[in-house]
C-alpha atoms as a PDB file:
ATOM      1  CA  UNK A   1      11.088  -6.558  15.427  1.00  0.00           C
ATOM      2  CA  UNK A   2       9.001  -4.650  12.990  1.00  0.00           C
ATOM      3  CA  UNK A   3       9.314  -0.964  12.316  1.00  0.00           C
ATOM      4  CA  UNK A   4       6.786   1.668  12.811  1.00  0.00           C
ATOM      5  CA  UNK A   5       5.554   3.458  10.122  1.00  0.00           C
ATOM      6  CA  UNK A   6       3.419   6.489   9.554  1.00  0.00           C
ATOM      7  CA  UNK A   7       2.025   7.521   6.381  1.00  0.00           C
ATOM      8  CA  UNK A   8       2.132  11.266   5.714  1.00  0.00           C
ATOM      9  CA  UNK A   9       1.455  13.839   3.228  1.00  0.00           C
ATOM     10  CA  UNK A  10       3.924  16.385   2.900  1.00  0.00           C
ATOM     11  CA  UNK A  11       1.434  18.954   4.403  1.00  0.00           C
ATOM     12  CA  UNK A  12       1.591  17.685   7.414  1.00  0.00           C
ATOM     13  CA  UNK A  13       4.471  15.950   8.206  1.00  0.00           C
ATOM     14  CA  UNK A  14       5.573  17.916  10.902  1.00  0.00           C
ATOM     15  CA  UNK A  15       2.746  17.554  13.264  1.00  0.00           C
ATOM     16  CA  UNK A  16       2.309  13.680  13.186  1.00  0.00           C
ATOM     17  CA  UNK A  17       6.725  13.503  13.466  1.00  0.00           C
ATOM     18  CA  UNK A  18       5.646  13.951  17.261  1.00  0.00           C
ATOM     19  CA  UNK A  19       4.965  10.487  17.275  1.00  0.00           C
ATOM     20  CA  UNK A  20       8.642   9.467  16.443  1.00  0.00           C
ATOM     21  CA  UNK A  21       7.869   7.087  13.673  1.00  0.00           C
ATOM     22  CA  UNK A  22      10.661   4.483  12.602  1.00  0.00           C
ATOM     23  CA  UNK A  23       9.707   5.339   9.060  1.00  0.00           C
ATOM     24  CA  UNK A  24       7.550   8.095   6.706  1.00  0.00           C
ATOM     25  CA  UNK A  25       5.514   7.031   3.768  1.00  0.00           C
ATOM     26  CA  UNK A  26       4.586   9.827   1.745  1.00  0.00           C
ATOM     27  CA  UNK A  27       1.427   9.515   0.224  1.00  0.00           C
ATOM     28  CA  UNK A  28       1.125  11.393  -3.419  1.00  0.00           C
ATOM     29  CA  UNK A  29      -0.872  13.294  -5.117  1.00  0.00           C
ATOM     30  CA  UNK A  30      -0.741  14.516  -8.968  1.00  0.00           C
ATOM     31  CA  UNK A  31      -0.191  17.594  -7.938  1.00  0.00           C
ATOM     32  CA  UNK A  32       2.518  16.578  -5.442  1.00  0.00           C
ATOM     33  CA  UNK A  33       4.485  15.568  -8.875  1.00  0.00           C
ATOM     34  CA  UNK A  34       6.211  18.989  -9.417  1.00  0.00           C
ATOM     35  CA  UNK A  35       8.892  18.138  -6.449  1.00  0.00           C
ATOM     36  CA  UNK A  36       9.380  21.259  -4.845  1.00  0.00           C
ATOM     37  CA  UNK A  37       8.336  20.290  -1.431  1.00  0.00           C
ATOM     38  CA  UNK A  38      11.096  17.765  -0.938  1.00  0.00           C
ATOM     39  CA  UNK A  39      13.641  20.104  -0.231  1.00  0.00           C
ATOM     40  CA  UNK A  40      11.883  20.615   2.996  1.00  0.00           C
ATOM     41  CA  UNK A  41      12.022  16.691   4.283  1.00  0.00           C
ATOM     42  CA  UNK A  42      14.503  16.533   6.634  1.00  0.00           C
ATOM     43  CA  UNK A  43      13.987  12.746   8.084  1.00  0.00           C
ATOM     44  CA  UNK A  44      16.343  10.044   8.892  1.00  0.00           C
ATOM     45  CA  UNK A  45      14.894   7.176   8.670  1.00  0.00           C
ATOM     46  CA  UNK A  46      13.517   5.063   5.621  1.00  0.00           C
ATOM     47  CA  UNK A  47      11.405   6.701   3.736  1.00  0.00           C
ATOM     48  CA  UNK A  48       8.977   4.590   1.287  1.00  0.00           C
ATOM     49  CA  UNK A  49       6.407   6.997  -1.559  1.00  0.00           C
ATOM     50  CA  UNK A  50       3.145   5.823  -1.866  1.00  0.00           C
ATOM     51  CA  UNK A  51       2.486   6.225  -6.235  1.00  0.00           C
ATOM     52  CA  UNK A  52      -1.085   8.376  -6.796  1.00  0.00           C
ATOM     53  CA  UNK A  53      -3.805   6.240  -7.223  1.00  0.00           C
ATOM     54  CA  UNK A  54      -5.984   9.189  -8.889  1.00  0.00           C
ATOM     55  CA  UNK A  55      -4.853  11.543 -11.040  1.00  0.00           C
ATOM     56  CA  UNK A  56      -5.900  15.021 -10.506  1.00  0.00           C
ATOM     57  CA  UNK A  57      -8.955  14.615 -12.468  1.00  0.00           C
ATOM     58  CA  UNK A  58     -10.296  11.771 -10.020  1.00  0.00           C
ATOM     59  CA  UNK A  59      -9.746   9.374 -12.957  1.00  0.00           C
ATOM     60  CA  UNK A  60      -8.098   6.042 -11.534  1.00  0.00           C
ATOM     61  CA  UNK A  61      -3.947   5.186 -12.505  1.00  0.00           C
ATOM     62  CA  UNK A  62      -4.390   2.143 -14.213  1.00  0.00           C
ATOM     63  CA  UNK A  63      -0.957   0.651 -14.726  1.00  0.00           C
ATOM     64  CA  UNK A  64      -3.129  -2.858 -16.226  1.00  0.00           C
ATOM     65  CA  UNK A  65      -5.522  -1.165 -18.950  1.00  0.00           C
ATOM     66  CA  UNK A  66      -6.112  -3.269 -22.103  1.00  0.00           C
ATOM     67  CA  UNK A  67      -6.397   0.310 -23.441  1.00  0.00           C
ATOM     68  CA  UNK A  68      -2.857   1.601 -24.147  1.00  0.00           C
ATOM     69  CA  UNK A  69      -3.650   5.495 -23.917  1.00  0.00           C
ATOM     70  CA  UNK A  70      -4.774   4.670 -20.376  1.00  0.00           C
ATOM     71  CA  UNK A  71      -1.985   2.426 -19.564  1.00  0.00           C
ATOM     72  CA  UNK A  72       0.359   4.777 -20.586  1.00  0.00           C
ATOM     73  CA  UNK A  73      -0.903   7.757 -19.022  1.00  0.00           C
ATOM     74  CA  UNK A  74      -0.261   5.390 -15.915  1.00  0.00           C
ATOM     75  CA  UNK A  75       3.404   4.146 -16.668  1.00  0.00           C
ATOM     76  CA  UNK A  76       4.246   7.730 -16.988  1.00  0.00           C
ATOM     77  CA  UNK A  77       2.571   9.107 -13.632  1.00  0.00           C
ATOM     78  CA  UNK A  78       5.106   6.187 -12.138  1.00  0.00           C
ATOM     79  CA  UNK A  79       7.978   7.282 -13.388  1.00  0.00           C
ATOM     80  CA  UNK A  80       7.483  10.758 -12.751  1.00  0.00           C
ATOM     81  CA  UNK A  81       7.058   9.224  -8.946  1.00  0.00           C
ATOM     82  CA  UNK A  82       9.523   7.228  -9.370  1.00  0.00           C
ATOM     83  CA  UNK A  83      12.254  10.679 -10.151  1.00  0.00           C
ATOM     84  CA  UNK A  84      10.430  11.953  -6.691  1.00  0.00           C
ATOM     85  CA  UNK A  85      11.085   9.086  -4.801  1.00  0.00           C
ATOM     86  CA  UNK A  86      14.755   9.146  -5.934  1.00  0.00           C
ATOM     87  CA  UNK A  87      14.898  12.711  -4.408  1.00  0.00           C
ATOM     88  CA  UNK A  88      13.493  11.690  -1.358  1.00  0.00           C
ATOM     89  CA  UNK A  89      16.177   8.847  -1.172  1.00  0.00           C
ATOM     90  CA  UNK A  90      13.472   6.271  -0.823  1.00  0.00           C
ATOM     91  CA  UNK A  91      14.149   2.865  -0.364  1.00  0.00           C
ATOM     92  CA  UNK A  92      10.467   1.622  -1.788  1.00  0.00           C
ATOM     93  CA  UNK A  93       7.636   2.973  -4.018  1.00  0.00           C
ATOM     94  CA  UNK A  94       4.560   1.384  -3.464  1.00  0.00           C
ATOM     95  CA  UNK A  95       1.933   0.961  -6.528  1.00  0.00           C
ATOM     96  CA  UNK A  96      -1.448  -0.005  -7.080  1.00  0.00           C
ATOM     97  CA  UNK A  97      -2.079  -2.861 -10.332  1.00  0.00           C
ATOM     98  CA  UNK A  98      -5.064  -1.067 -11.766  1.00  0.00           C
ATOM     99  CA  UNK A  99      -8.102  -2.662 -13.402  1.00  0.00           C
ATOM    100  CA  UNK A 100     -10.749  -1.313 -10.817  1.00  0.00           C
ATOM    101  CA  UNK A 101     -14.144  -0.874 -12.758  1.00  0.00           C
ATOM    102  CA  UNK A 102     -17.581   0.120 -11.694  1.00  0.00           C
ATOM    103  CA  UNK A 103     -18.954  -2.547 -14.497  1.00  0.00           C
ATOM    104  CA  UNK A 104     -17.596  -6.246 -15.185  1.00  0.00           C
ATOM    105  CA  UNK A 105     -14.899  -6.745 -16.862  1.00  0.00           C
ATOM    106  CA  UNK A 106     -12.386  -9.666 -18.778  1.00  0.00           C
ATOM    107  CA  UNK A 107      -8.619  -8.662 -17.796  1.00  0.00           C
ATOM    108  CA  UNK A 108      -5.517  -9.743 -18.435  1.00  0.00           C
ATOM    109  CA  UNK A 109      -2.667  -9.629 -16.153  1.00  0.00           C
ATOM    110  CA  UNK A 110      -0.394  -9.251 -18.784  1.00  0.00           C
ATOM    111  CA  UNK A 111      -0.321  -5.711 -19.811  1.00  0.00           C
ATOM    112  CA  UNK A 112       0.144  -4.879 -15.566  1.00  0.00           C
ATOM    113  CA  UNK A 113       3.007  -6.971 -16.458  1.00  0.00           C
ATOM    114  CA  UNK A 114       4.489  -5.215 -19.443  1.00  0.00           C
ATOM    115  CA  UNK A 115       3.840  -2.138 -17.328  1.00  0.00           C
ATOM    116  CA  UNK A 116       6.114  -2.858 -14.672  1.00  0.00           C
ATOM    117  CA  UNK A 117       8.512  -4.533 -16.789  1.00  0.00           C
ATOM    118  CA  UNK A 118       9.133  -0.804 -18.204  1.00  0.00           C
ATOM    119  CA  UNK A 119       9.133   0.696 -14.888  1.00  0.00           C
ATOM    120  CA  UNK A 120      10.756  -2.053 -13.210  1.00  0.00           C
ATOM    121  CA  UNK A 121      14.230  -1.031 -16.305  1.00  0.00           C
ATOM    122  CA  UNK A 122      12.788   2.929 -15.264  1.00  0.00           C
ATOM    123  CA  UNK A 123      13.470   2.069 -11.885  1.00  0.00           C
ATOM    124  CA  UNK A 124      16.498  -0.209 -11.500  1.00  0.00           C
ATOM    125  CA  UNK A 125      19.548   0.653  -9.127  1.00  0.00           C
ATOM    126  CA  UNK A 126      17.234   3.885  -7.709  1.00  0.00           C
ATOM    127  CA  UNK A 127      14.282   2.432  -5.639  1.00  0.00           C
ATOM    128  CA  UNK A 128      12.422  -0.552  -5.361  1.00  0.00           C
ATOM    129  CA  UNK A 129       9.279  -1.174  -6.716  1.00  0.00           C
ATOM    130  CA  UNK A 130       6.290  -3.047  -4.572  1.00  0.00           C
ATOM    131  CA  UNK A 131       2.848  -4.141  -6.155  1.00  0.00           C
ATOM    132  CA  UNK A 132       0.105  -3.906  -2.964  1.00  0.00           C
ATOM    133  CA  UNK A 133      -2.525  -6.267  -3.744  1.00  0.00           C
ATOM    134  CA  UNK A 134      -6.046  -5.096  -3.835  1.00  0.00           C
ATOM    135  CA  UNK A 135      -9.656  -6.325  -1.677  1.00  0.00           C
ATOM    136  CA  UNK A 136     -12.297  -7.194  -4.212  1.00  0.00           C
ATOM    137  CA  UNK A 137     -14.241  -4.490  -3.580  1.00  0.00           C
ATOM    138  CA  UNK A 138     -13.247  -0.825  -3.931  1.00  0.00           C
ATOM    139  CA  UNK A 139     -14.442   2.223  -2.733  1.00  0.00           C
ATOM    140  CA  UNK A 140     -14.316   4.762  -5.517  1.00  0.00           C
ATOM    141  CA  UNK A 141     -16.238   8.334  -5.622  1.00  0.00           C
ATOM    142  CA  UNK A 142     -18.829   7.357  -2.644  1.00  0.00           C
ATOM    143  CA  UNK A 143     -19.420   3.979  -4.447  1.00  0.00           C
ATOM    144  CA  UNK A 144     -18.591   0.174  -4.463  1.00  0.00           C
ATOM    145  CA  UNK A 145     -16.563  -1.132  -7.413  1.00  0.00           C
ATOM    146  CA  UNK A 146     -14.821  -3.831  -8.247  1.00  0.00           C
ATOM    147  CA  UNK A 147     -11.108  -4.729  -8.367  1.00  0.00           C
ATOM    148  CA  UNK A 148     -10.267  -7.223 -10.721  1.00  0.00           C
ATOM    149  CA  UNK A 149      -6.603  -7.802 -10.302  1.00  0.00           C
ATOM    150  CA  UNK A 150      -3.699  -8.994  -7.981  1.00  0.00           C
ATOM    151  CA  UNK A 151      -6.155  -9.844  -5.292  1.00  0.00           C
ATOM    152  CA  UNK A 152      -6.178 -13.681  -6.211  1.00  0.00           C
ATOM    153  CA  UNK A 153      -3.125 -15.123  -4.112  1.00  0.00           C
ATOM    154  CA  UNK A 154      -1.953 -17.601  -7.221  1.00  0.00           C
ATOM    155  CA  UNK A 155      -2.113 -14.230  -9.737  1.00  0.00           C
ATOM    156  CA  UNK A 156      -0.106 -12.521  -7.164  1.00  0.00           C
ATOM    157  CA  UNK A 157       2.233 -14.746  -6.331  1.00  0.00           C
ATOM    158  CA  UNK A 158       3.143 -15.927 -10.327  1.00  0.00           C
ATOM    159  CA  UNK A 159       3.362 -12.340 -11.120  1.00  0.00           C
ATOM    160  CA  UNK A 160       5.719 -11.629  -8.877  1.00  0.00           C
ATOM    161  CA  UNK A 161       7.656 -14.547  -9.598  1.00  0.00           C
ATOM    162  CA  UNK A 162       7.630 -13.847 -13.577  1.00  0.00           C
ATOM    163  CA  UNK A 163       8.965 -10.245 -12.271  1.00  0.00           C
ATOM    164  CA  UNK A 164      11.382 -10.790  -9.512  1.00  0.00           C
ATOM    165  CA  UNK A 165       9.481  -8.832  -7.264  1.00  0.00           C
ATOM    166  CA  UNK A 166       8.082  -8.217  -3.673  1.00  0.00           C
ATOM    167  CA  UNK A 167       4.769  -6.742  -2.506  1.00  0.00           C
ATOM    168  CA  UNK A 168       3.209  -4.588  -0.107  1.00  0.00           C
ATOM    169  CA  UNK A 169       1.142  -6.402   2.059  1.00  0.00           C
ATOM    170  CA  UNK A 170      -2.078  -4.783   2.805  1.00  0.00           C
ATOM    171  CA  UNK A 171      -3.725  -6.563   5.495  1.00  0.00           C
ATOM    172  CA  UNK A 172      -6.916  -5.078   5.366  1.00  0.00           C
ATOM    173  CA  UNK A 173      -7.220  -5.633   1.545  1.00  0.00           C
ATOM    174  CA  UNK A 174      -6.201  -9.119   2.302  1.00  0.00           C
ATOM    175  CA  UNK A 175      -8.877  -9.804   5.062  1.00  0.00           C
ATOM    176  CA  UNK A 176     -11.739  -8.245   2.855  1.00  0.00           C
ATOM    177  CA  UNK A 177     -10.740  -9.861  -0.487  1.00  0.00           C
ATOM    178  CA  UNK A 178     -10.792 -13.325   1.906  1.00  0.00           C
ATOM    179  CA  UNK A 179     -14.006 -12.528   3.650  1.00  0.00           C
ATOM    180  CA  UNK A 180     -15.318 -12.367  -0.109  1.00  0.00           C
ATOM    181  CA  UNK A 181     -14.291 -15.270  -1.387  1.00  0.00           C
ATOM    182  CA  UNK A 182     -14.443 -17.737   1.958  1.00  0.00           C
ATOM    183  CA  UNK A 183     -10.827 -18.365   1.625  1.00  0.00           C
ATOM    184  CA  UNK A 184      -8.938 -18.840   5.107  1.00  0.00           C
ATOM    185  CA  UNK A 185      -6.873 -15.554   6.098  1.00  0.00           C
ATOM    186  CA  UNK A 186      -3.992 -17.224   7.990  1.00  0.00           C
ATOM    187  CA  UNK A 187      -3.496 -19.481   4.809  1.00  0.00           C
ATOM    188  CA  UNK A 188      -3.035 -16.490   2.554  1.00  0.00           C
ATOM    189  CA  UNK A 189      -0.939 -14.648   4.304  1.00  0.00           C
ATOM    190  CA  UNK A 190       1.061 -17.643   4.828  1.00  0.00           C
ATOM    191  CA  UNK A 191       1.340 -18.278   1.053  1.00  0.00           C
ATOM    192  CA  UNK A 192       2.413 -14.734   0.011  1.00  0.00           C
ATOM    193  CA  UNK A 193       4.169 -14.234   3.300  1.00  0.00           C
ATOM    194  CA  UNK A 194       8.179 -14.752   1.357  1.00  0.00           C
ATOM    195  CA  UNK A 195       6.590 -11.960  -1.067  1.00  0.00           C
ATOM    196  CA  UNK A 196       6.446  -9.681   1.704  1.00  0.00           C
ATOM    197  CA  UNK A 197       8.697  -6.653   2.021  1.00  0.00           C
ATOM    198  CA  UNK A 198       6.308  -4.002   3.399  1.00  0.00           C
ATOM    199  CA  UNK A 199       2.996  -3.918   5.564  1.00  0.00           C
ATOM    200  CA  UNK A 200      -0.282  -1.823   5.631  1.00  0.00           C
ATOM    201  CA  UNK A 201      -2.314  -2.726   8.579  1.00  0.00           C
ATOM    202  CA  UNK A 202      -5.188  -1.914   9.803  1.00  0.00           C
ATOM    203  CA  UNK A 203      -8.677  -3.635  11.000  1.00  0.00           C
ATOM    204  CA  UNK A 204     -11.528  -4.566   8.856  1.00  0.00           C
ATOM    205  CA  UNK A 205     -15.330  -5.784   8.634  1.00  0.00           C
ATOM    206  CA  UNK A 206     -16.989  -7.766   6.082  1.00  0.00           C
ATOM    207  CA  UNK A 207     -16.008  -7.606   2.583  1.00  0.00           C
ATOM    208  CA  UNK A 208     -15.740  -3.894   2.074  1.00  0.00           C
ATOM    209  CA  UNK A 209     -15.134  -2.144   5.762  1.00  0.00           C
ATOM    210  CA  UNK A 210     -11.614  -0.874   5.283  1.00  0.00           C
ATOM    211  CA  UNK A 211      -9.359   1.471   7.594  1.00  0.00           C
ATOM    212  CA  UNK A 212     -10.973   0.217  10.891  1.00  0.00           C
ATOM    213  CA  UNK A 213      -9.199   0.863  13.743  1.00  0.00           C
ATOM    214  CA  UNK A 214      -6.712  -2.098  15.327  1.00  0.00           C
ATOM    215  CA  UNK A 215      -9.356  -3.705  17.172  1.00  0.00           C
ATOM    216  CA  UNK A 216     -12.399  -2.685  16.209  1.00  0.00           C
ATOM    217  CA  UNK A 217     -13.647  -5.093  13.484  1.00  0.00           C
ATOM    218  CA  UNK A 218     -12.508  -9.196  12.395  1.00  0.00           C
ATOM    219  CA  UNK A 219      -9.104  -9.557  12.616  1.00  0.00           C
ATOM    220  CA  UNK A 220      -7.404 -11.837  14.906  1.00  0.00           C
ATOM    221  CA  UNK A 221      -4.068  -9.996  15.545  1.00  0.00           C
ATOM    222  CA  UNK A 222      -2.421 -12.271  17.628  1.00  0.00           C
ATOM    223  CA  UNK A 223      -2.807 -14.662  14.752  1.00  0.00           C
ATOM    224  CA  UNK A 224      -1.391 -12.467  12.361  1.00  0.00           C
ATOM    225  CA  UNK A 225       1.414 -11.951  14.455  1.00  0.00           C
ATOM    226  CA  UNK A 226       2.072 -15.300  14.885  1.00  0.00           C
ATOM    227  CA  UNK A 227       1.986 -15.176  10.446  1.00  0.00           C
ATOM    228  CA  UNK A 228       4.826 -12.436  10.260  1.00  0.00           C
ATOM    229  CA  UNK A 229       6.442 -12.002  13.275  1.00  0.00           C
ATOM    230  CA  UNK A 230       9.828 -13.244  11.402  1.00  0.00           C
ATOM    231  CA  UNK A 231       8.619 -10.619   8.380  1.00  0.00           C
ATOM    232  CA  UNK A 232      11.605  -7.500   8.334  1.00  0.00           C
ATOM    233  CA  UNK A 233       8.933  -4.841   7.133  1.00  0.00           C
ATOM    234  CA  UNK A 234       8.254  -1.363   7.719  1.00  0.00           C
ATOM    235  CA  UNK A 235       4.228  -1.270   9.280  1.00  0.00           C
ATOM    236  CA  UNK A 236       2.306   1.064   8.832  1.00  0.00           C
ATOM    237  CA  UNK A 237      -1.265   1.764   9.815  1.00  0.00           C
ATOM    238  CA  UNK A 238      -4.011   2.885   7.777  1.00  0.00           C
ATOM    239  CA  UNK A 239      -6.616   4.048   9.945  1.00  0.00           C
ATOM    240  CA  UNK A 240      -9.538   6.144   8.354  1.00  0.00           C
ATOM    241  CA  UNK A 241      -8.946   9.899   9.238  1.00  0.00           C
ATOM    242  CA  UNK A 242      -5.856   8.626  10.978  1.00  0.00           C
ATOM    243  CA  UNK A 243      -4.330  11.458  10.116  1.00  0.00           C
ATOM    244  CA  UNK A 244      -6.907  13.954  12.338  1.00  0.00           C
ATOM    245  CA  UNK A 245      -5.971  15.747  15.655  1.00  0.00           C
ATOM    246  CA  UNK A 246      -1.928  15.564  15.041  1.00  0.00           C
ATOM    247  CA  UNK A 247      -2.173  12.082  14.104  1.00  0.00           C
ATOM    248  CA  UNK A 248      -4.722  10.764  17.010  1.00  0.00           C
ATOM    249  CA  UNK A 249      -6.383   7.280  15.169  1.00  0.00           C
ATOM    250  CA  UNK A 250      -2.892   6.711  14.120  1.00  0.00           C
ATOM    251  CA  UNK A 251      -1.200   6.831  17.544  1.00  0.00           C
ATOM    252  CA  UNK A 252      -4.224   4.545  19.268  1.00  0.00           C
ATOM    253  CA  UNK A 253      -3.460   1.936  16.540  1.00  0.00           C
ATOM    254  CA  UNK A 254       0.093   1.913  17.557  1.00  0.00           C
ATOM    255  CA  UNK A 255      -0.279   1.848  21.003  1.00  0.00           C
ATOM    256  CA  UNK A 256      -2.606  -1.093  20.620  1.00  0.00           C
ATOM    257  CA  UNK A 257      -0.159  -2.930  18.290  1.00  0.00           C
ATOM    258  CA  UNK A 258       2.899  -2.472  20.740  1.00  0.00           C
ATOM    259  CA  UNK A 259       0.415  -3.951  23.571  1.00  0.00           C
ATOM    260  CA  UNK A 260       0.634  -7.115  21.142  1.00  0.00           C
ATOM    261  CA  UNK A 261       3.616  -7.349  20.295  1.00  0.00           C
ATOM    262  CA  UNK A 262       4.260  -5.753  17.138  1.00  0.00           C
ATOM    263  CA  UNK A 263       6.201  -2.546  18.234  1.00  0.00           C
ATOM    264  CA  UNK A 264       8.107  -1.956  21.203  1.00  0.00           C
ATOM    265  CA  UNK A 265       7.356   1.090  23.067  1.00  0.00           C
ATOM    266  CA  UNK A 266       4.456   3.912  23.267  1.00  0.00           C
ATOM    267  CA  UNK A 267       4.488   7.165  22.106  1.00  0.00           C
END
């Protein structure tokens, strides 16, 4: 059986605790990077830290630049989340690949991969590291962009490959990415499904309506089930404003899951 999940913010971790989640993951800010709040997480259960995807000055992290200030500025916003997660005693730190652009844009996957080969040596014996792959469309600042890598399942899967790694499934990202390109759903999951360590779930509608509640949009989730039920992952929804009203989109979209299967009991 899969685990529940919430993700939280250290602000307000308390309140959405009510819902008795199998597992926290702390989403992180820049400004989150100083530490002090961790002496104040008292949870025992796993724990998995979602890296920044912004920095403070809304700029993207962008762990595959071709431009080396940029990718460094990103390798070293991971390993300063990377020392938090360690004080956390996290089992998992989940990052994003980069290389979303408002304009087109030629990349290549290889400096993502000398990125995480540093942080993957950064990292080793303290917490594990977990690419999530990306939709192809991005909502950035109020506007549509583009992500341009480790949405393509043969990219993600030989990159993971070339670095011994697993991935955070988002199935949402997954859905839209395939409603993009007319590639069958079931089939992709299927592919990257031995890749899979943890899960980000939540509905979604065309090829750029993300955070939908369980339900609400595409998604066949007795299908999906039927993908991963044998998948030992932590799930955890991502519901838009999830977090509002002590936790309220959050606790429907478990409540709907257990009703199919993937959780066991109701809050």
């Amino acid at each position: 059986m899969m685990k529940f999940g919430l993700k939280v913010h250290h602000t307000d971790m308390r309140s959405l605790l009510r819902q008795k989640p199998d597992a926290l993951e702390f989403l992180l800010y820049e400004n989150d990077l100083s530490g002090e709040w961790t002496k104040g997480v008292d949870f025992r259960g796993p724990i998995v830290v979602h890296a920044p995807e912004k920095y403070s000055d809304g700029t993207l992290v962008d762990l595959g630049s071709s431009r080396e200030d940029m990718r460094r500025r990103a390798v070293d916003i991971i390993k300063k989340t990377i020392d938090i997660s360690v004080r956390l005693n996290a089992s998992m730190l989940v990052c994003h690949p980069g290389c979303v652009y408002r304009e087109p844009v030629n990349v290549d996957v290889s400096y993502l991969i000398d990125s995480m080969k540093e942080l993957l040596g950064y990292s080793a014996g303290r917490v594990e590291l977990l690419l999530e792959n990306m939709p192809e469309i991005y909502h950035n600042k109020g506007e549509l962009w583009s992500a341009y890598l480790f949405n393509d399942w043969r990219e993600i899967r030989s990159v993971l490959q070339e670095l011994d790694m697993s991935m955070c499934m988002d199935i949402c990202h997954a859905k839209l990415y395939c409603n993009s390109r007319h590639i069958d759903f079931i089939s992709y999951i299927t592919v990257l499904k031995p890749f899979i360590k943890h899960i980000h779930i939540s509905d979604a509608l065309g090829t750029s309506g993300e955070g939908i509640q369980i339900g609400d949009g595409e998604l066949n989730f007795r299908e999906l089930y039927k993908a991963i039920d044998n998948v030992e992952a932590i799930i955890v929804p991502e519901i838009d404003r999830g977090f509002k009203d002590n936790g309220r989109g959050f606790k429907i979209a478990r409540d709907r899951l257990v009703r199919l299967g993937y959780f066991e009991t109701e809050v």
